[in-house]
C-alpha atoms as a PDB file:
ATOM      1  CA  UNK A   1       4.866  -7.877 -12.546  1.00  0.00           C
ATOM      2  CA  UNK A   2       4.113  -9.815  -9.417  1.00  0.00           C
ATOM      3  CA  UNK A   3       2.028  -7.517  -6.854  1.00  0.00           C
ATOM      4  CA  UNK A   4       3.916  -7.796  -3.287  1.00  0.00           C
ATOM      5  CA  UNK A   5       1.464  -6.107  -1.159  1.00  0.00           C
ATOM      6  CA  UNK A   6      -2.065  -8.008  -2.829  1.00  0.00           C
ATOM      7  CA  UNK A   7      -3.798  -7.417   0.569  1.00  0.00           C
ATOM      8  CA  UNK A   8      -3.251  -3.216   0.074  1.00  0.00           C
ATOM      9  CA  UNK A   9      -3.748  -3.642  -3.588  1.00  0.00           C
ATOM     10  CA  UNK A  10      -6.948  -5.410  -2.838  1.00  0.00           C
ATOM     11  CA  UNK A  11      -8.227  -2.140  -1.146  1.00  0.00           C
ATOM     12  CA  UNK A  12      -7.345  -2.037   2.145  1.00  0.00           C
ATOM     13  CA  UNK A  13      -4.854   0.844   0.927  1.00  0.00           C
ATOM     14  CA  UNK A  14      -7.713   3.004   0.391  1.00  0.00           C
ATOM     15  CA  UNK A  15      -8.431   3.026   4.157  1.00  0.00           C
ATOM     16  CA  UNK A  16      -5.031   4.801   5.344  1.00  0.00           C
ATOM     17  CA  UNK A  17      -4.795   7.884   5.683  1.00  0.00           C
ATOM     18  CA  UNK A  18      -2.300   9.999   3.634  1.00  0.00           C
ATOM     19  CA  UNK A  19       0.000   9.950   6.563  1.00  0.00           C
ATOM     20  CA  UNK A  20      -0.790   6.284   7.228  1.00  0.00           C
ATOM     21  CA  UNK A  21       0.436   5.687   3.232  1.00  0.00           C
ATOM     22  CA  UNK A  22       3.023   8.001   3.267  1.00  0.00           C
ATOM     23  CA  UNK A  23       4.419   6.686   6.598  1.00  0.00           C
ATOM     24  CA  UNK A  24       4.343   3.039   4.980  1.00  0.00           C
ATOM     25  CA  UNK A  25       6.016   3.904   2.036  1.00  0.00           C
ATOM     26  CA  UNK A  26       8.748   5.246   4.022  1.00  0.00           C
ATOM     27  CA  UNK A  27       9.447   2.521   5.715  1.00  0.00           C
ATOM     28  CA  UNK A  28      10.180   0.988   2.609  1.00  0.00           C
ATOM     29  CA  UNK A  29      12.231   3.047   1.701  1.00  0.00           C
ATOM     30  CA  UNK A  30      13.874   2.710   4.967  1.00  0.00           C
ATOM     31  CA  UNK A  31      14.776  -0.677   4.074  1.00  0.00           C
ATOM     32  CA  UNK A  32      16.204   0.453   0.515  1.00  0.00           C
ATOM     33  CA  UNK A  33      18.445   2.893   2.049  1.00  0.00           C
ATOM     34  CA  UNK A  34      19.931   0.325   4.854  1.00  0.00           C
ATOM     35  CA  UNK A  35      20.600  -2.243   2.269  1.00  0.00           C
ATOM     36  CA  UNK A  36      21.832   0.328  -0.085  1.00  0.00           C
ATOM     37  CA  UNK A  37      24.195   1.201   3.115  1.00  0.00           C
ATOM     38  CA  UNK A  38      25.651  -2.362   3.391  1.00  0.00           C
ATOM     39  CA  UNK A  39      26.121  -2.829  -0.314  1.00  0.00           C
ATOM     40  CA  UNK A  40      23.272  -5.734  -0.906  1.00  0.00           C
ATOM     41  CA  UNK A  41      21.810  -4.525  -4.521  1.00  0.00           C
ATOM     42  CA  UNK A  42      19.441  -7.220  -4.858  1.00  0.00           C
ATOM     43  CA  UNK A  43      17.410  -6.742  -1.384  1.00  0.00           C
ATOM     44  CA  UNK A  44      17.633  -2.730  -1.826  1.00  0.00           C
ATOM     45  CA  UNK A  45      15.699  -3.040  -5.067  1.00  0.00           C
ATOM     46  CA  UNK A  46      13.418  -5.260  -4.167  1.00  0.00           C
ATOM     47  CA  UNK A  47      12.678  -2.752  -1.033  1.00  0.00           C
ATOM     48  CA  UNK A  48      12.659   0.003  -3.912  1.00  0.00           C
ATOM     49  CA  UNK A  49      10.203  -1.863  -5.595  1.00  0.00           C
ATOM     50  CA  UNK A  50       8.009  -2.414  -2.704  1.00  0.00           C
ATOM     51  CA  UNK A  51       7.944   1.868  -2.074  1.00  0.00           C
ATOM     52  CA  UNK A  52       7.114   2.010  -5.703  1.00  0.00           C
ATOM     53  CA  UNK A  53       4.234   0.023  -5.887  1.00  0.00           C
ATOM     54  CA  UNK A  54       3.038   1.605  -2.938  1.00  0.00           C
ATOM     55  CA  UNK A  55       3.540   5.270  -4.050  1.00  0.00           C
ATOM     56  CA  UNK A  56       1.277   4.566  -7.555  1.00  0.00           C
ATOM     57  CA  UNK A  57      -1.419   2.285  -5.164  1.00  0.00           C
ATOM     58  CA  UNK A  58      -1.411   6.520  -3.511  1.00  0.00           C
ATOM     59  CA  UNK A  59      -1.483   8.071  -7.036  1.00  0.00           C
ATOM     60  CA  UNK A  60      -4.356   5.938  -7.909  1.00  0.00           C
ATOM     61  CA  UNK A  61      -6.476   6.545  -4.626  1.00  0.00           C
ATOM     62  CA  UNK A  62      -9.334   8.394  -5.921  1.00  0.00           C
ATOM     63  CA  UNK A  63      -9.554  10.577  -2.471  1.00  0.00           C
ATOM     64  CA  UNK A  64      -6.547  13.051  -3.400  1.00  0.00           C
ATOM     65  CA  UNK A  65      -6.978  16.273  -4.994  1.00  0.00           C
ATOM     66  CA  UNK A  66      -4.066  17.512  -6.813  1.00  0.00           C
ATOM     67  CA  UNK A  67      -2.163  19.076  -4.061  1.00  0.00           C
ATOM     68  CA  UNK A  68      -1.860  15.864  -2.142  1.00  0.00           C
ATOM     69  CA  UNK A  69      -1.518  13.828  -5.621  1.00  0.00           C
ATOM     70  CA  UNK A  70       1.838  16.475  -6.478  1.00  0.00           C
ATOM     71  CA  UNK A  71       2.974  15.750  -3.317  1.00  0.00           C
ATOM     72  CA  UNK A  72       2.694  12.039  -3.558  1.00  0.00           C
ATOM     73  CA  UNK A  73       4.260  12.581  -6.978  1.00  0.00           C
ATOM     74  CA  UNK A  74       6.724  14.304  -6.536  1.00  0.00           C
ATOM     75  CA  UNK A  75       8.087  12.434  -3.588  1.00  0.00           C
ATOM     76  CA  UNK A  76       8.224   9.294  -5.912  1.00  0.00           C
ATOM     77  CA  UNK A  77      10.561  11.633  -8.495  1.00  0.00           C
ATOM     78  CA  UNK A  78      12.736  12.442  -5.410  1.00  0.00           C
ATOM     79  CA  UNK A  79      13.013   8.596  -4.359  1.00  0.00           C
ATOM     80  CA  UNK A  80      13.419   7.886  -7.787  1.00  0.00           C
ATOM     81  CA  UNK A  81      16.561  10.150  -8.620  1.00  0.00           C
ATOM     82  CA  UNK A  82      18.194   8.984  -5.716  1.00  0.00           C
ATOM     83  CA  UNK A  83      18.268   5.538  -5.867  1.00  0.00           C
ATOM     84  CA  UNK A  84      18.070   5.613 -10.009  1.00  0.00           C
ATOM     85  CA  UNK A  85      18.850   8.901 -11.813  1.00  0.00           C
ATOM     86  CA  UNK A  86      22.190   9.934 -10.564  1.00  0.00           C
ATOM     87  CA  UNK A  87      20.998  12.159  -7.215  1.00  0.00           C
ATOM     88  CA  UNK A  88      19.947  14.997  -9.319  1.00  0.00           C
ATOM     89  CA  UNK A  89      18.022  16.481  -6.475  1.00  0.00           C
ATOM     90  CA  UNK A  90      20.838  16.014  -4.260  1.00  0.00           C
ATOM     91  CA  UNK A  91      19.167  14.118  -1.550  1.00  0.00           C
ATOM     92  CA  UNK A  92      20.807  12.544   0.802  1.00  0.00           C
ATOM     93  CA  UNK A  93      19.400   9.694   3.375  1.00  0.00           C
ATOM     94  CA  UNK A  94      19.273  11.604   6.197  1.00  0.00           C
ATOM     95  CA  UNK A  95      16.822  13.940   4.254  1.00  0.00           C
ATOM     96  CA  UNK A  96      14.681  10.561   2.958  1.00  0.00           C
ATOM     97  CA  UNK A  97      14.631   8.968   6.246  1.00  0.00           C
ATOM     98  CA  UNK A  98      13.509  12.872   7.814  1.00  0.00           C
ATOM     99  CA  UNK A  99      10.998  12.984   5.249  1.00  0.00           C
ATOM    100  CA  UNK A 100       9.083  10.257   5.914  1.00  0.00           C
ATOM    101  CA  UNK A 101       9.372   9.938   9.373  1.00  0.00           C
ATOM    102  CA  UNK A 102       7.477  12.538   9.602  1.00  0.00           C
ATOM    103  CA  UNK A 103       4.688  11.036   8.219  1.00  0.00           C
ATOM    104  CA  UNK A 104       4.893   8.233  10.590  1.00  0.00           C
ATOM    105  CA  UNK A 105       4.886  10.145  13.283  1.00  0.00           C
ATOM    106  CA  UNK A 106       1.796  11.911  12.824  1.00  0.00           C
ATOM    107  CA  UNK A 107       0.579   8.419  11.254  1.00  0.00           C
ATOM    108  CA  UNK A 108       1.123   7.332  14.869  1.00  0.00           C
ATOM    109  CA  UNK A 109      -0.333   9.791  16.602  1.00  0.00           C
ATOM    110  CA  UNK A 110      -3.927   9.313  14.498  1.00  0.00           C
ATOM    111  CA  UNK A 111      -4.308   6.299  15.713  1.00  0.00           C
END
């Protein structure tokens, strides 16, 4: 599998913050949900892909402890079901998008 963000996967990754990750990875999937919303397949997986690789670069950042790692986790399984497992969770992308935004905000405001 090609890597799309080398420079993160190189270790720069490990210098955000949780918020800082989280906050990235949402905007991600920010761009799977718009193309999902105008029907373009191809460029909302590729955007799917890109949050994916960037929630396991989290998983495998050796600062979390296990409550951050389950969150991290299980906010993958929630992305996941939505966009691959038939919705099970029942999320919707006003929930995704409110999720993660939150991150960024507080991202932001670390800075």
């Amino acid at each position: 599998m090609n890597t799309q963000h080398q420079n993160l996967a190189n270790g720069r990754w490990q210098t955000f913050s949780l918020a800082q990750q989280l906050g990235n990875i949402g905007s991600e999937v920010g761009r799977a949900l718009s193309w999902k919303k105008k029907g373009d397949s191809d460029q909302e997986n590729k955007a799917l892909y890109r949050a994916l690789e960037l929630f396991d670069l989290s998983l495998s950042d050796a600062r979390w402890d296990y409550p951050k790692l389950k969150e991290i986790a299980r906010a993958r399984e929630v992305v996941c079901d939505f966009f691959c497992n038939g919705n099970d969770y029942n999320s919707t992308p006003e929930f995704l998008d409110s999720y993660f935004l939150d991150f960024g905000i507080l991202a932001r405001s670390q800075i």
